[in-house]
C-alpha atoms as a PDB file:
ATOM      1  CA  UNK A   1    -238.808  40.022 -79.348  1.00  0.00           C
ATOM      2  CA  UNK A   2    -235.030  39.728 -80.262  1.00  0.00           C
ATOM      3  CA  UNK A   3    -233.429  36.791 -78.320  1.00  0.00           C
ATOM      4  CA  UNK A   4    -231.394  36.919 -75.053  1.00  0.00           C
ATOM      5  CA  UNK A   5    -227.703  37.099 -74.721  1.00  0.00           C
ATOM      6  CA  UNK A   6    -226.212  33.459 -74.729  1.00  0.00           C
ATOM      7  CA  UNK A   7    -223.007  32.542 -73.116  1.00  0.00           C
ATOM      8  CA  UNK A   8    -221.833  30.826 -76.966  1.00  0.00           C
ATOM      9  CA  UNK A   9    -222.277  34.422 -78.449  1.00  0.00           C
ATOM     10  CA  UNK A  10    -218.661  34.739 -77.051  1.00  0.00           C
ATOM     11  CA  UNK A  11    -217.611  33.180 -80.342  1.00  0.00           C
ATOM     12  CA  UNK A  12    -218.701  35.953 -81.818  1.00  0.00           C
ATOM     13  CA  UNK A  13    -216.802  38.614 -80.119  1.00  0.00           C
ATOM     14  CA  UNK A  14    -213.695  40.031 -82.441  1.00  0.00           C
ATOM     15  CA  UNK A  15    -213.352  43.675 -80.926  1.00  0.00           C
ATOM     16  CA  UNK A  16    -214.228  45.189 -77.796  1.00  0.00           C
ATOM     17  CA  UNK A  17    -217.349  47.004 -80.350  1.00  0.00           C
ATOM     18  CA  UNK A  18    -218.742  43.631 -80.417  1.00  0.00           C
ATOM     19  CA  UNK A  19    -219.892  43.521 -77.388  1.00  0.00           C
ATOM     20  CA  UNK A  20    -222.779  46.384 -77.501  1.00  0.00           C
ATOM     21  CA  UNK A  21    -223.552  44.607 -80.541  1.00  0.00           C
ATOM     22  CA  UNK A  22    -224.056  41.034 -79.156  1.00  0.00           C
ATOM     23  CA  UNK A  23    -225.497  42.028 -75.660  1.00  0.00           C
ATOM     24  CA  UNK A  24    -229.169  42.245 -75.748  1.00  0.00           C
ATOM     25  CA  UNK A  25    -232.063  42.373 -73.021  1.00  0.00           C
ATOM     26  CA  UNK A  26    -235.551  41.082 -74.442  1.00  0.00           C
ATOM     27  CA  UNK A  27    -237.091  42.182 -71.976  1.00  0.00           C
ATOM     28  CA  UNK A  28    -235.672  45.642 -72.695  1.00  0.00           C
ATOM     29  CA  UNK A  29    -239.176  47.550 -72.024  1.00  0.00           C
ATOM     30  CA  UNK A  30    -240.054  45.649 -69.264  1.00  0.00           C
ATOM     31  CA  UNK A  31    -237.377  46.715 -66.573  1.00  0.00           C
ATOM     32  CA  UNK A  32    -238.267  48.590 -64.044  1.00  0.00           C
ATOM     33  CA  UNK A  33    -235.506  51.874 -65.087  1.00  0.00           C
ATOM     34  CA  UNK A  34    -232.730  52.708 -67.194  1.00  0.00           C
ATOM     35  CA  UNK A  35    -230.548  51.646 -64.303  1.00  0.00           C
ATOM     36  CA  UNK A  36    -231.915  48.067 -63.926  1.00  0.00           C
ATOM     37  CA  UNK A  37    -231.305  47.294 -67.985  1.00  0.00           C
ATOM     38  CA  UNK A  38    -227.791  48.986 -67.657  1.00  0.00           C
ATOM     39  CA  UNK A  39    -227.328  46.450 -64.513  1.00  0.00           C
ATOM     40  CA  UNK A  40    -228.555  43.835 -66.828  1.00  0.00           C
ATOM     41  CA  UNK A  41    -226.590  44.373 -69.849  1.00  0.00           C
ATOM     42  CA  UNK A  42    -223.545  44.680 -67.458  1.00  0.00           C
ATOM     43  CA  UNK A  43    -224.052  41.230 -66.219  1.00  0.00           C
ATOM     44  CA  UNK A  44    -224.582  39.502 -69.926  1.00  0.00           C
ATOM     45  CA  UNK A  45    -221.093  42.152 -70.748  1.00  0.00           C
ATOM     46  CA  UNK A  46    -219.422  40.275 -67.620  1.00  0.00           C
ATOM     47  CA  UNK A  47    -220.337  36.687 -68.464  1.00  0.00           C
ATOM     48  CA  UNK A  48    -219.114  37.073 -72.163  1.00  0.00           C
ATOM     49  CA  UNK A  49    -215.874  38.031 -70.990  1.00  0.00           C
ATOM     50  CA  UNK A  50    -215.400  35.685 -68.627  1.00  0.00           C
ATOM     51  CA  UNK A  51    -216.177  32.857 -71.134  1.00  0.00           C
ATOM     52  CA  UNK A  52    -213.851  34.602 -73.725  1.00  0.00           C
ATOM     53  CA  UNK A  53    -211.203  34.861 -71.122  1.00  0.00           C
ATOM     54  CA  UNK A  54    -211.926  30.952 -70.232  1.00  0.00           C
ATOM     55  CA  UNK A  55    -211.211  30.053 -74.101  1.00  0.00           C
ATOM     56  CA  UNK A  56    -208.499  31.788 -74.546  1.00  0.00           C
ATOM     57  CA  UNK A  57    -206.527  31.064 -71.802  1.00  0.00           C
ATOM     58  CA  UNK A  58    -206.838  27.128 -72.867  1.00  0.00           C
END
């Protein structure tokens, strides 16, 4: 089972391309539809940006 997104995997995030890269959902065959993991990996999308956004504007 691959590991969750973290909030620190914002370090890794060069190009926008990154981001389908670095977002994953372990629990990827457990969800309920396609529409609850896309929910999901919108969420982990949204918090890596925000903490991106954070850093840079310091």
């Amino acid at each position: 089972m691959p590991k969750r997104t973290q909030i620190q995997d914002f370090k890794k995030i060069e190009k926008a391309d990154d981001l389908e890269r670095i977002v994953k959902d372990k629990r990827v065959g457990k969800r309920a539809n396609k529409q609850k993991r896309a929910q999901r990996n919108r969420h982990y999308t949204k918090v890596l940006l925000r903490k991106l956004k954070s850093e840079i504007e310091r």
